[in-house]
N, C-alpha and C. Protein backbone atom coordinates (compact mmCIF):
# COMPACT_ATOMS: atom_id res chain seq x y z
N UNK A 1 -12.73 -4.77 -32.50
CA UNK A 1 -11.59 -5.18 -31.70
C UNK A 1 -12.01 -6.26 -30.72
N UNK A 2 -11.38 -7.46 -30.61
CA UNK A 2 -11.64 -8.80 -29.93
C UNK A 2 -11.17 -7.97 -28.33
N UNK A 3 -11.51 -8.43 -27.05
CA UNK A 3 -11.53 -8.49 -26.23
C UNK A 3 -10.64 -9.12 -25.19
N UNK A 4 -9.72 -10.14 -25.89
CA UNK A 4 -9.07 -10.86 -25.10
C UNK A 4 -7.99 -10.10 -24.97
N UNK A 5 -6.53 -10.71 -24.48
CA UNK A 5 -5.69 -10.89 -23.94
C UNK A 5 -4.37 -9.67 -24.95
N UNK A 6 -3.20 -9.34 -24.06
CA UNK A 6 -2.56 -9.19 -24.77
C UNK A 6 -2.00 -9.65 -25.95
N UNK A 7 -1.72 -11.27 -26.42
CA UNK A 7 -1.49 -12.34 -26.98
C UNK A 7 -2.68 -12.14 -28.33
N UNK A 8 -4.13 -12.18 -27.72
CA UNK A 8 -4.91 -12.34 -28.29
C UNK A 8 -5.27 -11.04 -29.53
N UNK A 9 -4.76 -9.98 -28.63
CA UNK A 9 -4.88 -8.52 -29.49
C UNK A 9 -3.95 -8.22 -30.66
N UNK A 10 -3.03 -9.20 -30.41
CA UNK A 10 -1.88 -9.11 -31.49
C UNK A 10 -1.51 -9.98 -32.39
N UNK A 11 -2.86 -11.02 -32.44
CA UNK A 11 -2.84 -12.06 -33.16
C UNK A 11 -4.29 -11.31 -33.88
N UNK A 12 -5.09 -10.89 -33.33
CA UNK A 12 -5.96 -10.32 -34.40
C UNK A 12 -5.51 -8.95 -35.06
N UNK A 13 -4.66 -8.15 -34.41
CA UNK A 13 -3.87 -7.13 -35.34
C UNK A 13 -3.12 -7.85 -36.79
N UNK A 14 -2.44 -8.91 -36.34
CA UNK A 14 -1.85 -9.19 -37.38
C UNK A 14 -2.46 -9.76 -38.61
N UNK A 15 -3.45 -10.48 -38.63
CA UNK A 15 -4.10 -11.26 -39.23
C UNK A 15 -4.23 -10.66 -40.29
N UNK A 16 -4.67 -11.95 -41.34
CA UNK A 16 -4.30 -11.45 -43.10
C UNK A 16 -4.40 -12.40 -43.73
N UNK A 17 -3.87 -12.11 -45.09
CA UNK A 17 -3.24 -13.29 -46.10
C UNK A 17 -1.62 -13.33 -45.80
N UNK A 18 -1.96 -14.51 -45.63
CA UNK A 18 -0.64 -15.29 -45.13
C UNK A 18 0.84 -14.26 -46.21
N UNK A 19 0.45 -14.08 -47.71
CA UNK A 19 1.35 -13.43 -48.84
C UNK A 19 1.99 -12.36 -48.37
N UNK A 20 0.88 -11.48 -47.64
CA UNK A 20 0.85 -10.25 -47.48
C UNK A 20 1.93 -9.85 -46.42
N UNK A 21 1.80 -8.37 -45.98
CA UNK A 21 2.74 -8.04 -45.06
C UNK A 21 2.03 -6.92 -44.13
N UNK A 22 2.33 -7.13 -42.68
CA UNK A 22 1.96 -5.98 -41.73
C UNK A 22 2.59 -5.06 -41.38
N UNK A 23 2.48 -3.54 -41.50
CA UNK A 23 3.01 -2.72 -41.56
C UNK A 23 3.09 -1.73 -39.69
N UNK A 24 3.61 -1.58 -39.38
CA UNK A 24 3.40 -0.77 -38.30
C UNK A 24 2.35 0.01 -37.90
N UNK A 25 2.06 1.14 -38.99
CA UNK A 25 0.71 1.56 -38.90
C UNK A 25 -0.75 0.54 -38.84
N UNK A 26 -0.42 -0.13 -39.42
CA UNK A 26 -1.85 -1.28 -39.71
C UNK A 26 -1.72 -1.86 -37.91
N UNK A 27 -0.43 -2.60 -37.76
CA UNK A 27 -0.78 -2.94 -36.32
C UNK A 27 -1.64 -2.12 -35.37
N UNK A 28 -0.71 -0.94 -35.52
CA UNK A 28 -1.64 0.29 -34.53
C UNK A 28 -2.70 0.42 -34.75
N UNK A 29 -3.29 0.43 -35.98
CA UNK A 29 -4.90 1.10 -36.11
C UNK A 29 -5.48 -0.13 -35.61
N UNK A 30 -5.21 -1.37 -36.05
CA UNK A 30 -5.91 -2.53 -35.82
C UNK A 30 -5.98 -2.77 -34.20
N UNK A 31 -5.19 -2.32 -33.27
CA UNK A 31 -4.85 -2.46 -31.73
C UNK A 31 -5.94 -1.57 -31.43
N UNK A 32 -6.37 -0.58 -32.06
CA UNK A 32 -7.08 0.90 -31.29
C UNK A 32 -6.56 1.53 -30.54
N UNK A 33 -7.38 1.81 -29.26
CA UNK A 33 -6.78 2.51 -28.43
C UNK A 33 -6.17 1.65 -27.38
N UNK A 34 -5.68 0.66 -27.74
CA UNK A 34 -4.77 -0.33 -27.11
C UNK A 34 -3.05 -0.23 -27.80
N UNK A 35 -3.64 0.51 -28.74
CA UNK A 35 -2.24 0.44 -29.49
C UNK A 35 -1.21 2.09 -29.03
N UNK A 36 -2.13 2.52 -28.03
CA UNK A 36 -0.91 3.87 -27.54
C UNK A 36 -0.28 2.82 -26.32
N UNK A 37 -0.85 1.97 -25.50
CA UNK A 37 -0.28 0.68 -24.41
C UNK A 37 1.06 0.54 -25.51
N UNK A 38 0.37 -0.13 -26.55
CA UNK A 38 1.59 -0.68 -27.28
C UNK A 38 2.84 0.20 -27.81
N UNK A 39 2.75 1.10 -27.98
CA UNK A 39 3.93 2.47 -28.35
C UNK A 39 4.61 3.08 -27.44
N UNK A 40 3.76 2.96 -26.19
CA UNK A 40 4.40 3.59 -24.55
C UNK A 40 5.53 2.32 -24.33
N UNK A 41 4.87 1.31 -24.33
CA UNK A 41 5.78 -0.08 -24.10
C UNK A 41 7.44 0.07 -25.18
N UNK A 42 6.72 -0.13 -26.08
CA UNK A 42 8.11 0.05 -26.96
C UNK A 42 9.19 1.27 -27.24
N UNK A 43 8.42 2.42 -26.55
CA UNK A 43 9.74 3.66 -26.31
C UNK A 43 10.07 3.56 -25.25
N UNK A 44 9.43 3.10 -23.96
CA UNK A 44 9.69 2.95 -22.61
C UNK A 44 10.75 1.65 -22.35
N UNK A 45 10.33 0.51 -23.15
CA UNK A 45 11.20 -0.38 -22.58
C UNK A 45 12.71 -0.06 -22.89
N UNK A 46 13.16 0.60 -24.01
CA UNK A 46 14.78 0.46 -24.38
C UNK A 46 15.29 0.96 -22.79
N UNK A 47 14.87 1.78 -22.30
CA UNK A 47 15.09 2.31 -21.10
C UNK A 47 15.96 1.93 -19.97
N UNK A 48 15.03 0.23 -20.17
CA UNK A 48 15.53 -0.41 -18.93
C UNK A 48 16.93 -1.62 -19.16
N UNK A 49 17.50 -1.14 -20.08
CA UNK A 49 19.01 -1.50 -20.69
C UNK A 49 19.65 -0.89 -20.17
N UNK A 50 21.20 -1.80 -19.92
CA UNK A 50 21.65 -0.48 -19.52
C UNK A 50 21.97 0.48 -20.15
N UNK A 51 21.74 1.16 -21.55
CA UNK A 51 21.40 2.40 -21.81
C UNK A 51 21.34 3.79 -20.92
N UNK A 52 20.36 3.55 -20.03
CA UNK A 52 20.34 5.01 -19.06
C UNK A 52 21.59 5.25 -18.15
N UNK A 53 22.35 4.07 -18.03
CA UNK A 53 23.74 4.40 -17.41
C UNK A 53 24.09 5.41 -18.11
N UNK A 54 24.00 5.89 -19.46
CA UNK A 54 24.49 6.88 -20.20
C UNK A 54 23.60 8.26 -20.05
N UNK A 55 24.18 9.31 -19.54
CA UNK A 55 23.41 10.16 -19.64
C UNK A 55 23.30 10.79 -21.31
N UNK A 56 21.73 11.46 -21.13
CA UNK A 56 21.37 11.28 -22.50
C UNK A 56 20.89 10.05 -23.67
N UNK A 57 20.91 8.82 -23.07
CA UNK A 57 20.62 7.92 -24.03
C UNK A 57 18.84 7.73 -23.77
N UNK A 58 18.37 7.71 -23.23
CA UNK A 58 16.89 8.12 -22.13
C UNK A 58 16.04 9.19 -23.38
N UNK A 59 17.11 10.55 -23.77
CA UNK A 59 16.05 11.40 -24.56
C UNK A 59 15.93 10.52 -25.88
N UNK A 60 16.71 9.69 -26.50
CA UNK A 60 16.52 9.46 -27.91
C UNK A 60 14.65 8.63 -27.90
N UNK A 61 14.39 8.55 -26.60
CA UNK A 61 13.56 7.94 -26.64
C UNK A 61 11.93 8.58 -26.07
N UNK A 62 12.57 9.90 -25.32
CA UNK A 62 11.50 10.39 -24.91
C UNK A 62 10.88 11.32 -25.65
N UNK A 63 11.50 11.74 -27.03
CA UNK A 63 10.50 12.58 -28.06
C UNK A 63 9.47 12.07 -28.61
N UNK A 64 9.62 10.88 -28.88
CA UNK A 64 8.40 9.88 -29.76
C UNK A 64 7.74 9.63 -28.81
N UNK A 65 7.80 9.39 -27.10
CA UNK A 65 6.98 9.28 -26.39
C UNK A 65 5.70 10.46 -26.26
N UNK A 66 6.68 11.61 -25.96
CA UNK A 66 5.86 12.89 -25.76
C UNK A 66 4.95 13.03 -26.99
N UNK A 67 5.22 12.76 -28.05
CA UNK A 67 4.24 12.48 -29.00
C UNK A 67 3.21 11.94 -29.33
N UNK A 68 3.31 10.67 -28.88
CA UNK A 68 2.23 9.92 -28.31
C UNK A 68 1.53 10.01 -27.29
N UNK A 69 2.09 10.46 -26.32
CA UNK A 69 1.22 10.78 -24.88
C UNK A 69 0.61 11.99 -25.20
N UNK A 70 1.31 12.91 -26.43
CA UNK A 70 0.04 13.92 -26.60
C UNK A 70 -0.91 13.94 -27.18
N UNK A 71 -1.13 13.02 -28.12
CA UNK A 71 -2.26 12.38 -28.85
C UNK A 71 -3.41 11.87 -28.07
N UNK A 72 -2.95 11.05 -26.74
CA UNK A 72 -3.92 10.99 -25.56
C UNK A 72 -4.09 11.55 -24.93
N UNK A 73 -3.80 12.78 -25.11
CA UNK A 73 -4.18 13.85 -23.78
C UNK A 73 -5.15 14.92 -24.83
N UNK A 74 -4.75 15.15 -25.63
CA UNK A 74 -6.11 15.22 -26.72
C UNK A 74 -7.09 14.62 -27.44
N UNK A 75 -7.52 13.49 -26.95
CA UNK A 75 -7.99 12.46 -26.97
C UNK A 75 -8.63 11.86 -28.57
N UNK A 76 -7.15 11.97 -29.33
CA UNK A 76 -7.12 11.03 -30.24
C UNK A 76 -7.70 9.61 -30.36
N UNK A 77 -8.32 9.05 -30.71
CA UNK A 77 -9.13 7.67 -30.57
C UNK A 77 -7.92 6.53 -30.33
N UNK A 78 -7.09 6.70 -31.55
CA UNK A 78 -5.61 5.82 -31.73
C UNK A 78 -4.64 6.29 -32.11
N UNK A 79 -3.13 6.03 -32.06
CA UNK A 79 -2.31 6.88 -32.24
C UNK A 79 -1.89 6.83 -33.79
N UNK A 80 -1.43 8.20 -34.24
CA UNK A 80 -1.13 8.65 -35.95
C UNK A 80 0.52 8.35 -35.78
N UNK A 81 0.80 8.02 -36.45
CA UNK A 81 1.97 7.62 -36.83
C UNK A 81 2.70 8.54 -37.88
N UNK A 82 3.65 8.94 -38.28
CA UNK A 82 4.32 9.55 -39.16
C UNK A 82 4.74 8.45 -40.59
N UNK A 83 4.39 9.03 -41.64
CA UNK A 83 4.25 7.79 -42.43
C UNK A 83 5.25 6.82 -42.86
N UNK A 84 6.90 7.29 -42.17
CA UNK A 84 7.86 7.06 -42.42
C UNK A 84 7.95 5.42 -41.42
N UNK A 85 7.51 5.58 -40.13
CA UNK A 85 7.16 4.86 -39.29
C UNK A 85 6.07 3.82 -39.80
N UNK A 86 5.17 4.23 -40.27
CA UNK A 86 4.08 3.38 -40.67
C UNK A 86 3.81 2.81 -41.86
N UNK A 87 5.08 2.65 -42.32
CA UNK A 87 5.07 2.11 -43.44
C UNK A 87 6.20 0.91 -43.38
N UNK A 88 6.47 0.95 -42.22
CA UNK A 88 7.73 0.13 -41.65
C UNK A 88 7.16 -1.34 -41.22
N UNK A 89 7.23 -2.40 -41.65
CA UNK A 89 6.91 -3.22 -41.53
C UNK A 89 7.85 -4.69 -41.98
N UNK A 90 6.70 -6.36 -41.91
CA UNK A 90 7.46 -7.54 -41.85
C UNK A 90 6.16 -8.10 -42.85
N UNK A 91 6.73 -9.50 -43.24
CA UNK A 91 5.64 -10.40 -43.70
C UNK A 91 4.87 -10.90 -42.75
N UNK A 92 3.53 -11.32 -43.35
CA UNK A 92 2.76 -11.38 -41.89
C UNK A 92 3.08 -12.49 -41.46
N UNK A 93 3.94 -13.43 -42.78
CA UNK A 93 4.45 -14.78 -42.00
C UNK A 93 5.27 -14.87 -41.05
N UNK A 94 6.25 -13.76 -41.20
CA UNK A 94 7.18 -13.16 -39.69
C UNK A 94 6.89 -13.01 -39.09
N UNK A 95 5.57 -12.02 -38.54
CA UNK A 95 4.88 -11.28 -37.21
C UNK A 95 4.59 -12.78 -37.19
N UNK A 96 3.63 -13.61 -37.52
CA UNK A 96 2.96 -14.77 -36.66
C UNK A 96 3.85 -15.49 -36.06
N UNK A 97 5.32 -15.65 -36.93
CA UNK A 97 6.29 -16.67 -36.28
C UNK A 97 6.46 -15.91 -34.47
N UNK A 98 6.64 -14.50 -35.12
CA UNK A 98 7.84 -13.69 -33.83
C UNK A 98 6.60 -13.50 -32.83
N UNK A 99 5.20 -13.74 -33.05
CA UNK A 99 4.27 -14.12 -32.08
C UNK A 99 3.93 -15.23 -31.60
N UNK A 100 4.10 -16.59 -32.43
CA UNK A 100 4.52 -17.49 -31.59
C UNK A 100 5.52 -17.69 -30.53
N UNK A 101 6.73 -17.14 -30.98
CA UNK A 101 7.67 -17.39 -30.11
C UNK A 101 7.39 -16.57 -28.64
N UNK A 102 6.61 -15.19 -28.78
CA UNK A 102 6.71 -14.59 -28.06
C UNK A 102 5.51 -14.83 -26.91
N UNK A 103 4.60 -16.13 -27.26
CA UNK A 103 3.37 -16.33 -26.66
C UNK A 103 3.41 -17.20 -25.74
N UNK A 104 4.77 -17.85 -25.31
CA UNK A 104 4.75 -18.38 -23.65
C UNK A 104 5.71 -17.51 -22.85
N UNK A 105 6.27 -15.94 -23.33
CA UNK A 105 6.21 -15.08 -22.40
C UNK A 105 5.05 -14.22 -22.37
N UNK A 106 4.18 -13.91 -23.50
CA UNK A 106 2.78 -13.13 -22.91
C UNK A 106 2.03 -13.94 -22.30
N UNK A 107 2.02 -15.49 -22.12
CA UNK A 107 1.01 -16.40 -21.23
C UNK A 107 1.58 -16.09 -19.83
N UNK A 108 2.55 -15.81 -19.32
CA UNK A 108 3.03 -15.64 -17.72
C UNK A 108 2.63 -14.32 -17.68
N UNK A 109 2.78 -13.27 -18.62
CA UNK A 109 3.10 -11.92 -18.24
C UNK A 109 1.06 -11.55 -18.11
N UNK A 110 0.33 -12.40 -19.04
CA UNK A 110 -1.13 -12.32 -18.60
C UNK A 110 -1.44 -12.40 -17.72
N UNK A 111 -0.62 -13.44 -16.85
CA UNK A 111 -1.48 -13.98 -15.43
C UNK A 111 -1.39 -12.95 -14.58
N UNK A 112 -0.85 -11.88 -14.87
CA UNK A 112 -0.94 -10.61 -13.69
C UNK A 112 -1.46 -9.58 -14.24
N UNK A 113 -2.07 -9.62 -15.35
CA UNK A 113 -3.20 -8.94 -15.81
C UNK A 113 -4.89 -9.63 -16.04
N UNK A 114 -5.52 -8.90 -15.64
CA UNK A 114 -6.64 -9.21 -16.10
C UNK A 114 -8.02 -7.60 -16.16
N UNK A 115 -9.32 -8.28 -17.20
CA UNK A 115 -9.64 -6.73 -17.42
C UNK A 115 -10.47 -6.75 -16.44
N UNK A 116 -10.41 -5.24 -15.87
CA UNK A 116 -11.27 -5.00 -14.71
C UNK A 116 -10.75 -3.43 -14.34
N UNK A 117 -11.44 -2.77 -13.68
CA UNK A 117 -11.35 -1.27 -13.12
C UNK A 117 -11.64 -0.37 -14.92
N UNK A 118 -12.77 -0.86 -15.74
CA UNK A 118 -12.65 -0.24 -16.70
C UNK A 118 -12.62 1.13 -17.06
N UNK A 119 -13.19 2.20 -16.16
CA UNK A 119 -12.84 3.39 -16.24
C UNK A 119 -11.59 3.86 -16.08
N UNK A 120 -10.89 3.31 -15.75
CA UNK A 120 -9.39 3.30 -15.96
C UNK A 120 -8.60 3.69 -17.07
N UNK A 121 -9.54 2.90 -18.12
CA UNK A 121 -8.86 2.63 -19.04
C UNK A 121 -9.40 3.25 -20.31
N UNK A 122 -11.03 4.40 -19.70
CA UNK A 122 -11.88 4.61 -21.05
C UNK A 122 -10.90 5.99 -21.42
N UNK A 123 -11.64 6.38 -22.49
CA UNK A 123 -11.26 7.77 -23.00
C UNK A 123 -10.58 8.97 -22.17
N UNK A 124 -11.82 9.21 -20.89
CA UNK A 124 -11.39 10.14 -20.48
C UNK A 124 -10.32 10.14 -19.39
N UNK A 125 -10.05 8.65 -18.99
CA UNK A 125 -9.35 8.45 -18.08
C UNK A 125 -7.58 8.28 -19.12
N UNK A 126 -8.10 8.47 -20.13
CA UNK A 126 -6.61 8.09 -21.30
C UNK A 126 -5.71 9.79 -21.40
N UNK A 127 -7.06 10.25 -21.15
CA UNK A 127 -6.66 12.23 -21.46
C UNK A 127 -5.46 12.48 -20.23
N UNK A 128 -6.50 11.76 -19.23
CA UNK A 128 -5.30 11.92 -17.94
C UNK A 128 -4.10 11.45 -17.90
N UNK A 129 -4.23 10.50 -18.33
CA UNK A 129 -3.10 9.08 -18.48
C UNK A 129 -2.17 9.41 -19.26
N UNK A 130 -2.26 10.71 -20.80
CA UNK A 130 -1.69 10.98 -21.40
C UNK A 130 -1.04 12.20 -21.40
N UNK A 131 -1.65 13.03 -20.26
CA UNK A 131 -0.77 14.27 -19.38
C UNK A 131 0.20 13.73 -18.74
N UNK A 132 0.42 12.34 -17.74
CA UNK A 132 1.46 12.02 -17.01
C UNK A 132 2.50 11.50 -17.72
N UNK A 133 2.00 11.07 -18.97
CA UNK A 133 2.93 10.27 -20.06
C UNK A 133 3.90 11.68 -20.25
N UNK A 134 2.89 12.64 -20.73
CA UNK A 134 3.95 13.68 -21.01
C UNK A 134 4.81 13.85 -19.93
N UNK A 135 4.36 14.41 -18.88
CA UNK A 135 5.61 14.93 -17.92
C UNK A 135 6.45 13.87 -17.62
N UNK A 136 6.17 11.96 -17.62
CA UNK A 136 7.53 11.09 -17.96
C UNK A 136 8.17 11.42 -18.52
N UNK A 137 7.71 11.99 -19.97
CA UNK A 137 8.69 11.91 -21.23
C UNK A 137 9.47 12.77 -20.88
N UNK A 138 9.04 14.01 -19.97
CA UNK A 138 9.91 15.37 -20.09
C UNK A 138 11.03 15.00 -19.21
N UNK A 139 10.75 13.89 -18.07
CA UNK A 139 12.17 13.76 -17.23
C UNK A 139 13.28 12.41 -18.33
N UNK A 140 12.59 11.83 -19.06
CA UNK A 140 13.20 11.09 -19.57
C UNK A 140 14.40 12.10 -20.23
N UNK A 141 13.83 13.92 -20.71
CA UNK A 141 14.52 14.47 -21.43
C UNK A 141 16.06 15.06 -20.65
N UNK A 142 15.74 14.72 -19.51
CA UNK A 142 16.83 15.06 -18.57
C UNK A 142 18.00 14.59 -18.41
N UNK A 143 19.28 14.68 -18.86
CA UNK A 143 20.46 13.95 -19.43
C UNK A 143 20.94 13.43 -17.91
N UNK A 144 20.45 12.43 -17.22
CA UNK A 144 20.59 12.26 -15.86
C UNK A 144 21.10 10.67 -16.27
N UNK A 145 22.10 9.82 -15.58
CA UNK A 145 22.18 8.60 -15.66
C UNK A 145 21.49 8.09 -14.31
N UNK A 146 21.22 6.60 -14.66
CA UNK A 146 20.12 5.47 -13.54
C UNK A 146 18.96 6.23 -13.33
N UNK A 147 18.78 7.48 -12.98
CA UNK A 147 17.14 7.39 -12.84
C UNK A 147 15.99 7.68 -13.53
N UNK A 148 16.53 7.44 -15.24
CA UNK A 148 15.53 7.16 -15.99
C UNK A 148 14.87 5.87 -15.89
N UNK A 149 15.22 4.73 -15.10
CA UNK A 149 14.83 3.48 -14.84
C UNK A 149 13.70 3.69 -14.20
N UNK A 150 13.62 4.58 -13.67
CA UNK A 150 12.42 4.96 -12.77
C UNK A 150 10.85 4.92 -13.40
N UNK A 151 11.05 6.28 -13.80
CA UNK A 151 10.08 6.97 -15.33
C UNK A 151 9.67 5.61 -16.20
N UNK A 152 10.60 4.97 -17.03
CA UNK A 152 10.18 3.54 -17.65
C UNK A 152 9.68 3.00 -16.86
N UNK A 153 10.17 2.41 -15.68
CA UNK A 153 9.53 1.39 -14.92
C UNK A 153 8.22 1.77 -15.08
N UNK A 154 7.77 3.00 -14.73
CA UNK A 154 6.56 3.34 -14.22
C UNK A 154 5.72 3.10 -15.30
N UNK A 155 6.10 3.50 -16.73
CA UNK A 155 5.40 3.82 -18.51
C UNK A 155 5.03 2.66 -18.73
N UNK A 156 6.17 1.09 -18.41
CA UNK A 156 5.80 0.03 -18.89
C UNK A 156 4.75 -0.59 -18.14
N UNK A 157 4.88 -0.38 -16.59
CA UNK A 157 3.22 -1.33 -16.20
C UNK A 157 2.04 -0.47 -16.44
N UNK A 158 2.12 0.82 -16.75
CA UNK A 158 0.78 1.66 -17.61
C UNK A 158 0.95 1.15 -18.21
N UNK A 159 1.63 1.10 -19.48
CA UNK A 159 1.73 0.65 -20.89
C UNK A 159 0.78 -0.76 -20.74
N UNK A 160 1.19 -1.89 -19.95
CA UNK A 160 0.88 -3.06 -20.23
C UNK A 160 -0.52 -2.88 -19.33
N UNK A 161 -1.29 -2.21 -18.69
CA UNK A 161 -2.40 -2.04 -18.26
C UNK A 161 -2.95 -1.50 -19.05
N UNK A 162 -2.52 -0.68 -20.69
CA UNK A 162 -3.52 0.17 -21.30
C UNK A 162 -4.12 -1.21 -22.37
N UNK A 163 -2.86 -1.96 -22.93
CA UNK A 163 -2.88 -2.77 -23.78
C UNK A 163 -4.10 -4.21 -22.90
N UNK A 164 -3.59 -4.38 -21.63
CA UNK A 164 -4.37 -5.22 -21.43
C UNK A 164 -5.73 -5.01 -20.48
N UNK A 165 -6.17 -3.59 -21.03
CA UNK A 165 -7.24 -3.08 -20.25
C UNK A 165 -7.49 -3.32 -18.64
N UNK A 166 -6.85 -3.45 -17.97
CA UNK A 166 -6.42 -3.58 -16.53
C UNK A 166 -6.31 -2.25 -15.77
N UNK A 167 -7.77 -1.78 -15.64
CA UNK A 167 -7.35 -0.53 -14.62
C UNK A 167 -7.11 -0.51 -13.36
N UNK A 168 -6.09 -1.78 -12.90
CA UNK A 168 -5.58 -1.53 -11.31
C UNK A 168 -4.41 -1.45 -11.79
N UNK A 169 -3.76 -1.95 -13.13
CA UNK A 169 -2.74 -1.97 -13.50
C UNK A 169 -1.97 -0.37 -13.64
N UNK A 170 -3.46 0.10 -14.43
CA UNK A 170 -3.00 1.68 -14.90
C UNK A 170 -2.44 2.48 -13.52
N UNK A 171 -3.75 1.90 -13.23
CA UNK A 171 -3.26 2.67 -11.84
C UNK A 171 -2.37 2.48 -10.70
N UNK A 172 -1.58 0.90 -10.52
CA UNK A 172 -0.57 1.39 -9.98
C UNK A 172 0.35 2.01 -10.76
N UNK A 173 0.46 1.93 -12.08
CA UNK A 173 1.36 2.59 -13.09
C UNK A 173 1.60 4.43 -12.88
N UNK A 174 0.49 4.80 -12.63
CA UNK A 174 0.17 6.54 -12.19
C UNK A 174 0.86 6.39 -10.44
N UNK A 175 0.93 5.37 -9.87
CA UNK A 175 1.55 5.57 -8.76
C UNK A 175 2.59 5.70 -8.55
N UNK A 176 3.27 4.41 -9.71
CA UNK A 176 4.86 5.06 -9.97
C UNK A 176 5.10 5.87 -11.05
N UNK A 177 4.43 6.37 -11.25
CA UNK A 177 5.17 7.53 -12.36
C UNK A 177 4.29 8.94 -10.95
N UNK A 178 4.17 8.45 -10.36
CA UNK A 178 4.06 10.03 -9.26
C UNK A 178 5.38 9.90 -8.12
N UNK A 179 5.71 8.46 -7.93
CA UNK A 179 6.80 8.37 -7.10
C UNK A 179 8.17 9.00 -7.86
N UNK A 180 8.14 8.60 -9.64
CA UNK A 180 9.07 8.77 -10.40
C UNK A 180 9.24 10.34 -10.64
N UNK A 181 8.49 10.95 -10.21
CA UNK A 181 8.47 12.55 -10.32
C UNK A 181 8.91 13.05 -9.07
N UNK A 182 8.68 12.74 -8.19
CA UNK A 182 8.89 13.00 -6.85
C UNK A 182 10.79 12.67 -6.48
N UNK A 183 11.28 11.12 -7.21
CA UNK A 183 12.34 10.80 -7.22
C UNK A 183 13.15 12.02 -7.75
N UNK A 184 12.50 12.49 -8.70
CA UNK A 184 13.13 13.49 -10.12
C UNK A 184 13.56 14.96 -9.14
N UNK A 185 12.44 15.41 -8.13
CA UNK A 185 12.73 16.51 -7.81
C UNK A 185 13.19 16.65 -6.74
N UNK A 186 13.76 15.25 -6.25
CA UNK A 186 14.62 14.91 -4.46
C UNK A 186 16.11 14.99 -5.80
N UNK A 187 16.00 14.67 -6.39
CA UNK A 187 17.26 14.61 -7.22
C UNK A 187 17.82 15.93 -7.49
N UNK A 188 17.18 16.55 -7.79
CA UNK A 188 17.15 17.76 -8.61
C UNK A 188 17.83 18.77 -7.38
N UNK A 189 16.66 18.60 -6.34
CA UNK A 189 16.72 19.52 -5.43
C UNK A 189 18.59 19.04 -4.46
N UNK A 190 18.67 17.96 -4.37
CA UNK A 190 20.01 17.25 -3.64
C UNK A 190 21.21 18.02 -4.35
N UNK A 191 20.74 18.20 -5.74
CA UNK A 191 22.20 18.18 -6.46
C UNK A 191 22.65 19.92 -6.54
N UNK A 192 20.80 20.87 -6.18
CA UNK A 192 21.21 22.22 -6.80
C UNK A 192 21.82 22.08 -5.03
N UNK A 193 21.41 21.69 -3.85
CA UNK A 193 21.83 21.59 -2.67
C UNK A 193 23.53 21.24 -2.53
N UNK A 194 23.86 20.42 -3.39
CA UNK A 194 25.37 19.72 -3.09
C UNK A 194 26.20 20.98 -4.39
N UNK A 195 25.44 21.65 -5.05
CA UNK A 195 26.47 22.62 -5.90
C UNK A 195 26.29 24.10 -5.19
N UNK A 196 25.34 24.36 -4.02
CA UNK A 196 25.54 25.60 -3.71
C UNK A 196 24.42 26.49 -4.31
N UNK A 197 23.72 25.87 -4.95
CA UNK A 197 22.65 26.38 -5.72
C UNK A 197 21.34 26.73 -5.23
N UNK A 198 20.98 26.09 -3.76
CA UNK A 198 19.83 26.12 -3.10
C UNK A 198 19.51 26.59 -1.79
């Protein structure tokens, strides 16, 4: 696995014969353990649509999370995919196009990453990283509208600190997903308070 950049990790995931085609699973294995960054990102972001105005639209997304965050909390090397998923794929002439296009927004979104705080980001710090994932996922499961924005917010700058090995990143990411828990149970606690419940 090359070393560089977000940009850079997903240009050597993809890579091939031009004929050929990349499949979902292949991305992931080829990412490593950069590629649970990449799966947190992509169940976390639908999130921040307005989607969560809907209560309940938040869980369609937090089962596949909890799945993945449990793979890192048992410290799976990279994440397994279900083969239905991983067999889901584009030509690799597509991925390169839809990575060109997408490589003067990962050139801005780099400049606020860089690698450093690496224990952050090793194994055992992923076990941890992948306990908090879970308890996100579990408030994501909470049919609550707007403050699933929270929980995502928090998944995607982990997410993009796992992918771009940035352990100040991870870690403000664990800061808001501790604020996002804390939000969860001022909520919780307000509402059993405003029904008589507390």
């Amino acid at each position: 696995m090359n070393a560089g950049g977000i940009a850079d990790a997903l240009e050597h995931a993809v890579d091939g014969p031009a004929d050929g085609r990349v499949t979902l699973g292949e991305l992931i294995a080829r990412l490593e353990s950069r590629g649970y960054g990449m799966l947190l990102f992509l169940f976390a972001a639908p999130n921040l649509t307005p989607g969560p105005s809907i209560p309940g639209f938040s869980t369609i997304f937090a089962l596949p999370l909890a799945v993945i965050a449990a793979q890192m909390a048992l410290g799976v090397s990279h994440p397994r995919l279900p083969g239905f998923l991983a067999r889901l794929g584009v030509s690799r002439v597509r991925a390169r196009s839809i990575l060109s296009h997408l490589r003067p927004m990962l050139a801005r979104v780099e400049k606020l990453f860089a690698e450093r705080w690496p224990v952050w980001c090793g194994p055992a710090a992923r076990r941890w990283i992948g306990l908090v994932a879970i308890l996100q996922a579990g408030l994501l499961l909470l049919p609550l509208p707007v403050l699933p924005l929270i929980p995502s917010l928090a998944l995607i700058v982990l997410s993009l600190g796992l992918v771009a090995r940035d352990g100040r990143a991870v870690a403000v990411g664990l800061v808001l997903c501790a604020a996002a828990s804390a939000a969860f149970v001022a909520a919780l606690v307000l509402g059993a308070a405003a029904l008589g419940l507390a």
